[in-house]
N, C-alpha and C. Protein backbone atom coordinates (compact mmCIF):
# COMPACT_ATOMS: atom_id res chain seq x y z
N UNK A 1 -36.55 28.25 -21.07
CA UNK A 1 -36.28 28.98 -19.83
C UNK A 1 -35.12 28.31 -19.10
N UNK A 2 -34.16 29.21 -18.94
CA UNK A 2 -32.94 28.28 -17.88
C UNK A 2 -33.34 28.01 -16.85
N UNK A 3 -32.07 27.28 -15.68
CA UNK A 3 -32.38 26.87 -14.59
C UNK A 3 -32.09 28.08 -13.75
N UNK A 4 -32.59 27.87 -12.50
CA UNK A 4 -32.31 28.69 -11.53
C UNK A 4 -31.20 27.38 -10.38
N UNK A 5 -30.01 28.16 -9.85
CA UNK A 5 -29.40 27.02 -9.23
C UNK A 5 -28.96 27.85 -8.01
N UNK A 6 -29.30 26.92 -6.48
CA UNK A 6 -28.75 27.02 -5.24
C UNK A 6 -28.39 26.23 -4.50
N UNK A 7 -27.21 26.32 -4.37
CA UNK A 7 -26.25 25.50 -3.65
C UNK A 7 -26.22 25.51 -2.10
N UNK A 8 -26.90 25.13 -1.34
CA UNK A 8 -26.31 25.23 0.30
C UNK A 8 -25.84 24.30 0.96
N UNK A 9 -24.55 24.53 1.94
CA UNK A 9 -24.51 23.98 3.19
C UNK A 9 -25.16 24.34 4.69
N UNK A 10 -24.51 23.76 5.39
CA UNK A 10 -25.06 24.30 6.88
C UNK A 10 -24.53 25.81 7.47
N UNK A 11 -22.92 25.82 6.62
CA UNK A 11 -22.38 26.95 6.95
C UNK A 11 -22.54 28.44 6.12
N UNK A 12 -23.00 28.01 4.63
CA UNK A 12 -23.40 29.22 3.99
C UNK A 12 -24.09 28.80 2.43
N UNK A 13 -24.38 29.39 1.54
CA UNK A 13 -24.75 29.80 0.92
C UNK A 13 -23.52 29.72 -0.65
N UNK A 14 -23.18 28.18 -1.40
CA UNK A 14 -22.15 28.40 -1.91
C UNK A 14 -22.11 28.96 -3.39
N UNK A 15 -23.64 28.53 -3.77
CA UNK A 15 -24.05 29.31 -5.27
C UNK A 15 -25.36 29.79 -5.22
N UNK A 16 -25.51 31.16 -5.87
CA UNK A 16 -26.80 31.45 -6.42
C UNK A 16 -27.11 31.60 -7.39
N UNK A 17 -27.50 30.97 -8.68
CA UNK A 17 -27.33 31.88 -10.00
C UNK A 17 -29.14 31.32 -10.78
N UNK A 18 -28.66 32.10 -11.84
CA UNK A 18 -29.74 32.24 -12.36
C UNK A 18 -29.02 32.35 -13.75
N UNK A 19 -30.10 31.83 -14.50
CA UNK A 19 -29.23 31.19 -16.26
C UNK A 19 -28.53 30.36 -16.81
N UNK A 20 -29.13 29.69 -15.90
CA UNK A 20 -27.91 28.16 -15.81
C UNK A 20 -28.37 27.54 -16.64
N UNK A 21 -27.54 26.91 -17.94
CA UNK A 21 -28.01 25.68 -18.99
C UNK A 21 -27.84 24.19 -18.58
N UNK A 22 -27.30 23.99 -17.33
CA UNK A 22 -27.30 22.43 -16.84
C UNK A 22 -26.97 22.45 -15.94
N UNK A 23 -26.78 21.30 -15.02
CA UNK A 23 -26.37 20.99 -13.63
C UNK A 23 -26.15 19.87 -14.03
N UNK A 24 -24.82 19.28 -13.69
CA UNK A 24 -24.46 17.77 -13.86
C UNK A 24 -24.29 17.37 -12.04
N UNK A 25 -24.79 16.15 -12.05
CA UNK A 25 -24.07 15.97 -10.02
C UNK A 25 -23.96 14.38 -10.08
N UNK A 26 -23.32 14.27 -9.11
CA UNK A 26 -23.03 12.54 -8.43
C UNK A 26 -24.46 11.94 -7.98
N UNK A 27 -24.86 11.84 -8.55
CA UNK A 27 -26.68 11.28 -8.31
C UNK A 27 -26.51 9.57 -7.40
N UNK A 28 -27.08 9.79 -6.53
CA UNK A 28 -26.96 8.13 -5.78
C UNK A 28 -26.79 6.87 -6.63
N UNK A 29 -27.39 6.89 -7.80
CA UNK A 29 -27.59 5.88 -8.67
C UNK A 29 -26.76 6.31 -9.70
N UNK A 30 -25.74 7.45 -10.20
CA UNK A 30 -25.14 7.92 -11.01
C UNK A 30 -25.01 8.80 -11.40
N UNK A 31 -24.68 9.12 -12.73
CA UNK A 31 -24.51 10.89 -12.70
C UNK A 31 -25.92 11.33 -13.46
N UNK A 32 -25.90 12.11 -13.24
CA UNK A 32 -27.64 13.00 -13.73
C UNK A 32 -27.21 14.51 -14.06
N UNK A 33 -27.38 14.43 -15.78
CA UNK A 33 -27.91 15.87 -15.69
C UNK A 33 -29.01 16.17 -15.87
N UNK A 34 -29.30 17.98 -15.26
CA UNK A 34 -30.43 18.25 -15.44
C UNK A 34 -30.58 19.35 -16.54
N UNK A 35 -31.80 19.48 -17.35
CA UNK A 35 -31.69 20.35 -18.21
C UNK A 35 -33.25 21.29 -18.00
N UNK A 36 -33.29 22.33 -18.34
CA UNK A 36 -34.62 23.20 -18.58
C UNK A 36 -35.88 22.18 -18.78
N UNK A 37 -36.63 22.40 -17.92
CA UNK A 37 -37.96 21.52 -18.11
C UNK A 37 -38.01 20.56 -17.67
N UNK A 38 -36.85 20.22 -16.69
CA UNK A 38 -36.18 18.94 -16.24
C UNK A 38 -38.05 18.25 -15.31
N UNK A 39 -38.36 17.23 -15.17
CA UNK A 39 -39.75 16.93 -14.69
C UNK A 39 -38.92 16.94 -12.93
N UNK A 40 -39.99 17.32 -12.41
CA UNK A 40 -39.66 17.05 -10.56
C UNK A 40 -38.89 16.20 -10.13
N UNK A 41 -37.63 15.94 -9.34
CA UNK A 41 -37.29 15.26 -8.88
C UNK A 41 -36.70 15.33 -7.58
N UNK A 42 -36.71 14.45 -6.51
CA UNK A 42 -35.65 13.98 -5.79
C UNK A 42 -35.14 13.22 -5.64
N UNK A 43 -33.57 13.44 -4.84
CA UNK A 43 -32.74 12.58 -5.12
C UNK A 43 -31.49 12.56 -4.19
N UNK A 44 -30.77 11.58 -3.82
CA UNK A 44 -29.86 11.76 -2.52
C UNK A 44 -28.64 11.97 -3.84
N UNK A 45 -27.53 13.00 -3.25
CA UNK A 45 -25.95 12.97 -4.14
C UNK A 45 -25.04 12.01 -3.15
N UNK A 46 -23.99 11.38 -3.90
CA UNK A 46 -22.95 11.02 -3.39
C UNK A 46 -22.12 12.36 -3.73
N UNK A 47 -20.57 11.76 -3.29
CA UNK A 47 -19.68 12.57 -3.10
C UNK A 47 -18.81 12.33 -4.34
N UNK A 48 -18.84 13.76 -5.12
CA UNK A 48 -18.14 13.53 -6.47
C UNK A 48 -18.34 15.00 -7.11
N UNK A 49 -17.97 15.20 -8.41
CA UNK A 49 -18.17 16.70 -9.09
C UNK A 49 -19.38 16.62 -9.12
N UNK A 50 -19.97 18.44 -8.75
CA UNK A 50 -21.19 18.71 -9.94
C UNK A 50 -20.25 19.93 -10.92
N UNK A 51 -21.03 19.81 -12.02
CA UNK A 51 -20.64 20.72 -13.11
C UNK A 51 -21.79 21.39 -13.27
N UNK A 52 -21.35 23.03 -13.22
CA UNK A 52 -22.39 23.88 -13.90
C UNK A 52 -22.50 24.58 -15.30
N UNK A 53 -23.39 24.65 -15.43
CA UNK A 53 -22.67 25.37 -17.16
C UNK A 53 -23.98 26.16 -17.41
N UNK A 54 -22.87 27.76 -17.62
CA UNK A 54 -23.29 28.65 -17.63
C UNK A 54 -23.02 29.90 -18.79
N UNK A 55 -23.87 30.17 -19.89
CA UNK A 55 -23.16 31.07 -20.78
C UNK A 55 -21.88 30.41 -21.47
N UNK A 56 -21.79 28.67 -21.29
CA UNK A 56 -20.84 28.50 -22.43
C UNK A 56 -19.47 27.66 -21.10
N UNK A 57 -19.84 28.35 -19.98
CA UNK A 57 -18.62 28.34 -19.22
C UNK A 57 -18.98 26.79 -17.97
N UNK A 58 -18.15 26.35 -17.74
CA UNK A 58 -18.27 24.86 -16.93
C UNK A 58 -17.89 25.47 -15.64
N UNK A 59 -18.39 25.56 -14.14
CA UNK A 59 -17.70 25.56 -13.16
C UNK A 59 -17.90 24.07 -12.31
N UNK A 60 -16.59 23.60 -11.84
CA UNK A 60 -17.02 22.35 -10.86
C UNK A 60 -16.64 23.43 -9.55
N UNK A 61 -17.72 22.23 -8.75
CA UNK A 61 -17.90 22.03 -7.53
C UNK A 61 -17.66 20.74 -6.60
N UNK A 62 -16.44 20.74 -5.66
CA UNK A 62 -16.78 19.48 -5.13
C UNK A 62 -17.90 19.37 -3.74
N UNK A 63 -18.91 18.31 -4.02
CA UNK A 63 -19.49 17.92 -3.12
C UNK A 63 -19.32 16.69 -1.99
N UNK A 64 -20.26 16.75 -0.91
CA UNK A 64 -19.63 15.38 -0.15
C UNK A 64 -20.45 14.97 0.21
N UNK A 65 -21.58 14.85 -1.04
CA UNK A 65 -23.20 14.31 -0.71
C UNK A 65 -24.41 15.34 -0.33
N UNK A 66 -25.33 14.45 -0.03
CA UNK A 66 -26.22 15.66 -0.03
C UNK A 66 -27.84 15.37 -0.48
N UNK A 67 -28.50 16.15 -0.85
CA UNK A 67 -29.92 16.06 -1.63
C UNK A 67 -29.91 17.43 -2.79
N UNK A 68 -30.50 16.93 -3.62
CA UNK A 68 -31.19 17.67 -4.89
C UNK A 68 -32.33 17.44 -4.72
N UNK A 69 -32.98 18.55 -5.49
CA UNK A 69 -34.49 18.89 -5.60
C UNK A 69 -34.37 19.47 -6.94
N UNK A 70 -35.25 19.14 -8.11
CA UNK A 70 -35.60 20.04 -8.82
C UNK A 70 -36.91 20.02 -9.28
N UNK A 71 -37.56 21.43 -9.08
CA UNK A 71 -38.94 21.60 -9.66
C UNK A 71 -39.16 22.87 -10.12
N UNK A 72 -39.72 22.84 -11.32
CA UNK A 72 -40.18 24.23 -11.99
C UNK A 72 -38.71 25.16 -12.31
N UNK A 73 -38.02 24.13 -12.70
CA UNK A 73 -36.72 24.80 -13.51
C UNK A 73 -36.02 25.36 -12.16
N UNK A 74 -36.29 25.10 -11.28
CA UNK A 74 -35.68 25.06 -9.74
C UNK A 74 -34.22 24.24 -9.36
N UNK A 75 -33.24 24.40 -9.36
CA UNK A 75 -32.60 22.97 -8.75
C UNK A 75 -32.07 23.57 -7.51
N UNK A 76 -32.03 23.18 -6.22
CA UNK A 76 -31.89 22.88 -5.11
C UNK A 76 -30.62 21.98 -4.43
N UNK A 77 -29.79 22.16 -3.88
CA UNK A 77 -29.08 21.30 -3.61
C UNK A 77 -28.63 21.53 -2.36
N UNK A 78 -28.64 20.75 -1.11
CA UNK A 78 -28.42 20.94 0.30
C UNK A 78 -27.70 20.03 0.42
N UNK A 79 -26.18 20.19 0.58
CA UNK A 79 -24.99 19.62 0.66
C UNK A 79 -24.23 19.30 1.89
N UNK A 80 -23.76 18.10 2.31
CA UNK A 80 -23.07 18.56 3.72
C UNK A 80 -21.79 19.38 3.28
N UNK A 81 -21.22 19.11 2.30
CA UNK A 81 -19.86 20.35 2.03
C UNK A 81 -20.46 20.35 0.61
N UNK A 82 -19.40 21.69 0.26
CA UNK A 82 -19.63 21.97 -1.58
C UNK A 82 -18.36 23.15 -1.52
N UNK A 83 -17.28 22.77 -2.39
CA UNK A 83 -16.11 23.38 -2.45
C UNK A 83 -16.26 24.06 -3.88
N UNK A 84 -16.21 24.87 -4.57
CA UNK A 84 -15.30 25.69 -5.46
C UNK A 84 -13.73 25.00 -5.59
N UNK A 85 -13.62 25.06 -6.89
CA UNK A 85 -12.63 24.64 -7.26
C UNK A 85 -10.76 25.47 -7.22
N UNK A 86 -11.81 26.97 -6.95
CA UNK A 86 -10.29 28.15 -6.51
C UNK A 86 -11.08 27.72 -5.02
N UNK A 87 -11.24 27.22 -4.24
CA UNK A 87 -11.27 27.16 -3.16
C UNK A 87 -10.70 25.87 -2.23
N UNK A 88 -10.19 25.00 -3.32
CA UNK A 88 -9.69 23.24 -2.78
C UNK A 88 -8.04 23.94 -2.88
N UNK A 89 -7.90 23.42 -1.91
CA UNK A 89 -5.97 23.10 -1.60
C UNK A 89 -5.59 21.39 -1.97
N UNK A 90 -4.84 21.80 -3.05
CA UNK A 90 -4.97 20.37 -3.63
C UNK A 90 -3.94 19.99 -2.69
N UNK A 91 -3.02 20.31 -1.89
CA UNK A 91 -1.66 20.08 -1.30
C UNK A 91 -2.24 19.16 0.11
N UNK A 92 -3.57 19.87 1.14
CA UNK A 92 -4.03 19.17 1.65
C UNK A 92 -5.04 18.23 1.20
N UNK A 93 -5.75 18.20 0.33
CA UNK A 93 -6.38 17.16 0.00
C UNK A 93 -5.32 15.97 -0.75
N UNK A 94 -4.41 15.68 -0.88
CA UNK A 94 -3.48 14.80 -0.92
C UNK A 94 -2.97 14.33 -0.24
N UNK A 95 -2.82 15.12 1.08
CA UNK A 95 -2.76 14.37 2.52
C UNK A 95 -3.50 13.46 2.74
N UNK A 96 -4.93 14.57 3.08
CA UNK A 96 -6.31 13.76 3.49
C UNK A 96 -6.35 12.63 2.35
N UNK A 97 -6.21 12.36 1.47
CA UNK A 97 -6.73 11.31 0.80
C UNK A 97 -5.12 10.10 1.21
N UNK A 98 -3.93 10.31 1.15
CA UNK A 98 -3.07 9.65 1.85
C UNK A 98 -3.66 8.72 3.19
N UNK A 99 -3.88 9.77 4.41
CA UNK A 99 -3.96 9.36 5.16
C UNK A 99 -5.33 8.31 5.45
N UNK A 100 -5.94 8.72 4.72
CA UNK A 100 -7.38 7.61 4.70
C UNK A 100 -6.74 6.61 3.74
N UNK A 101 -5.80 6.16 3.09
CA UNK A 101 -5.48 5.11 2.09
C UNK A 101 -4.40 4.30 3.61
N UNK A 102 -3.98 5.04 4.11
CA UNK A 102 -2.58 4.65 4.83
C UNK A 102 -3.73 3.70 6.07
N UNK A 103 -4.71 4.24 6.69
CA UNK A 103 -5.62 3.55 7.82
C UNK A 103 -6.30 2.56 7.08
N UNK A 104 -6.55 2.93 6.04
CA UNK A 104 -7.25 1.33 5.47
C UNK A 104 -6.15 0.74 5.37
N UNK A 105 -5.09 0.28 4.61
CA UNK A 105 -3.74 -0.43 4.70
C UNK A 105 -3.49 -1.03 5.96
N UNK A 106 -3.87 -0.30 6.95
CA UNK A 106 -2.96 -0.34 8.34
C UNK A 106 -4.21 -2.00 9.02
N UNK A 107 -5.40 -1.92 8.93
CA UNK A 107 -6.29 -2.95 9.65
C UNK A 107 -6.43 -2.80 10.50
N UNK A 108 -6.46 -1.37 11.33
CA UNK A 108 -6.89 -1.36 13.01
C UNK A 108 -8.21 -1.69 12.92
N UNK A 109 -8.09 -2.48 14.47
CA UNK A 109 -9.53 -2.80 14.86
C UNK A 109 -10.45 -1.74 15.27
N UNK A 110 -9.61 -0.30 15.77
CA UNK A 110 -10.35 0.75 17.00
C UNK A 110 -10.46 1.80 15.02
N UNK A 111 -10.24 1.44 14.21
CA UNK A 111 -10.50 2.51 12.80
C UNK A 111 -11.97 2.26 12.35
N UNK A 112 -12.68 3.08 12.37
CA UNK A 112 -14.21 3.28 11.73
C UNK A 112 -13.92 2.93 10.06
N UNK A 113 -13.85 2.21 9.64
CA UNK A 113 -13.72 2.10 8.30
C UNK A 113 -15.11 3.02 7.41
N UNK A 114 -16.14 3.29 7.99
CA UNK A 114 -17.06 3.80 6.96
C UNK A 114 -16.56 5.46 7.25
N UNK A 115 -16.17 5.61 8.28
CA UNK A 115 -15.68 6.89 8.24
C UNK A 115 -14.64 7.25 7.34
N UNK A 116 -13.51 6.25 7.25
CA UNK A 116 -12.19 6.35 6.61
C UNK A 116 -12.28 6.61 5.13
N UNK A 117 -13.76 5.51 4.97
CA UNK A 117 -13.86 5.58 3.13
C UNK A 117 -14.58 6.98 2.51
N UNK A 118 -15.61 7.61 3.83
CA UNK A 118 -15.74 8.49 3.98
C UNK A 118 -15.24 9.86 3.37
N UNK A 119 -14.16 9.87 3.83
CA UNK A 119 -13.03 10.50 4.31
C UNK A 119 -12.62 10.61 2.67
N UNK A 120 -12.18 9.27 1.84
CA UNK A 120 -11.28 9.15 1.36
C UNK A 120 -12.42 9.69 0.01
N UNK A 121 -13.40 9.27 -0.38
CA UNK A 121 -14.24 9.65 -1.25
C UNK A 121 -14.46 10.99 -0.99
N UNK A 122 -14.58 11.87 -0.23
CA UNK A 122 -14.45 13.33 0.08
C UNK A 122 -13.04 13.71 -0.66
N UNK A 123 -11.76 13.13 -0.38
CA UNK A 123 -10.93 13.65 -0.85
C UNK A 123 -10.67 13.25 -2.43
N UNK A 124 -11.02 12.15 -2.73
CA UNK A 124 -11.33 11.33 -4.32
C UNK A 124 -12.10 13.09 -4.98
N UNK A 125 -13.39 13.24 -4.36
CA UNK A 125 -13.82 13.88 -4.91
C UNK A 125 -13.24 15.60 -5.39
N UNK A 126 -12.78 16.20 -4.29
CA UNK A 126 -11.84 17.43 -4.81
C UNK A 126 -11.04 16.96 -5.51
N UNK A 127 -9.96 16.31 -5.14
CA UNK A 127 -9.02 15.69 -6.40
C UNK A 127 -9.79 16.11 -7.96
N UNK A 128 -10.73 15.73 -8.27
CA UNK A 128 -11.53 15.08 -9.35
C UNK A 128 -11.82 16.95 -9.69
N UNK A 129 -12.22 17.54 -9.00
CA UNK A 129 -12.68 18.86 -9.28
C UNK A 129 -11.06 19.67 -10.03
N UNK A 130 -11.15 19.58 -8.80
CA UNK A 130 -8.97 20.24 -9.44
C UNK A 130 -8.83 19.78 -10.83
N UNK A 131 -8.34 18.72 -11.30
CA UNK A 131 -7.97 17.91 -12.10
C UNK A 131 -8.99 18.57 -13.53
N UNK A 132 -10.37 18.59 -13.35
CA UNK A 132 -10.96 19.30 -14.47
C UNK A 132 -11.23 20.85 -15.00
N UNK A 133 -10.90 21.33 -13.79
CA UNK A 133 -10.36 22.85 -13.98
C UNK A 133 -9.01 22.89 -14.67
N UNK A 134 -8.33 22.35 -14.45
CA UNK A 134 -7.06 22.09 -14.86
C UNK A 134 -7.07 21.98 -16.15
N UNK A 135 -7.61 20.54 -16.60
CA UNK A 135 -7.45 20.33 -18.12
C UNK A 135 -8.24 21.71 -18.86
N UNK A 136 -9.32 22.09 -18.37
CA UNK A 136 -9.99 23.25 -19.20
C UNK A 136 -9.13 24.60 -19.19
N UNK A 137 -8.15 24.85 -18.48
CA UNK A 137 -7.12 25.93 -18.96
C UNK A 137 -5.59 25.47 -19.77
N UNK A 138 -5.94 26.11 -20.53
CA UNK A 138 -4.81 25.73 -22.08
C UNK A 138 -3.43 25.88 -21.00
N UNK A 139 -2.45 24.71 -21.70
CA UNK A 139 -0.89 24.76 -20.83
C UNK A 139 -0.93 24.08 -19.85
N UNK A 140 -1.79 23.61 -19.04
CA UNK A 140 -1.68 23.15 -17.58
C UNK A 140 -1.80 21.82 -17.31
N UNK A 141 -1.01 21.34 -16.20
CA UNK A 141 -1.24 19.58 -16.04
C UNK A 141 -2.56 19.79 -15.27
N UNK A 142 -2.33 18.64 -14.90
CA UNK A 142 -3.43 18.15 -13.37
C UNK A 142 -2.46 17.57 -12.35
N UNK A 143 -2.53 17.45 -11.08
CA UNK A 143 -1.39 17.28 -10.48
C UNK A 143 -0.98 15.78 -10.45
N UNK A 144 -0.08 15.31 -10.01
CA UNK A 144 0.48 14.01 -9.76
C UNK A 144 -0.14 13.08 -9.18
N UNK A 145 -0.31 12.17 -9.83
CA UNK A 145 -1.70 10.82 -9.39
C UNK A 145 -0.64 9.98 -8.74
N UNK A 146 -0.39 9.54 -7.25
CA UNK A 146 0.72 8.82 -6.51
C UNK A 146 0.19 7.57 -6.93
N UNK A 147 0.73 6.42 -6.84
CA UNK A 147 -0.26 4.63 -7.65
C UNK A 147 -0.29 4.51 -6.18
N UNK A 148 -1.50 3.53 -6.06
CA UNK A 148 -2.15 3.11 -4.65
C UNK A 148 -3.22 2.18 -4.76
């Protein structure tokens, strides 16, 4: 029996599906997939890809943490963000991940550093989504990795 998979944030509703052969995610302790029959679990996500795979086909998602639940071929996931991968602007998330590299560099005293890394692992993580959509369509780069 496949999975059943739902994705939410606070603002909507980012997946619903049904027939899902896995869920891969950023599991607190690492990556975890889940498969049909998967036994109960919870579990806090960090901020990183999940991969779905569906009928053969992979979609990422970037997340920015969160909780999973899965029970009874259930998986659950209540996310503070969850992006689609036609939905990341890789142009600003190269900013955002700039500018959180540029404030850590910088050493202000008045800079929240857990916010900044925050920040910067949010943007680590779309990066990471882009980048594998990418390689999975024949012809295409992934965009330009700046050294840092």
């Amino acid at each position: 029996m496949p999975l059943t998979l739902e994705i939410v944030t606070p603002e909507r509703i980012v997946l619903s599906e049904e027939g899902v052969e896995s869920v891969t995610v950023p599991g607190a302790d690492g990556e975890l997939t889940l498969l049909p029959r998967h036994a109960a679990l919870m579990t806090g996500l960090k901020p990183g890809p999940l991969t779905v795979r569906k009928g053969g086909v992979e979609t990422d998602i970037a997340l920015s943490g969160g909780f999973l639940e899965i029970k009874e071929d259930k998986v659950t996931i209540l996310a503070d963000t969850a992006e689609r991968s036609d939905e990341i602007d890789s142009a600003r998330v190269e900013e955002a991940r700039e500018r959180a590299r540029a404030l850590l560099r910088e050493h202000q005293a008045d800079v929240n550093i857990a916010a900044v890394m925050a920040s910067l692992e949010r943007a680590q993580a779309r990066l990471r989504v882009i980048e594998r959509q990418q390689r999975r369509r024949p012809g295409s780069r992934p965009p330009s990795q700046p050294q840092g």
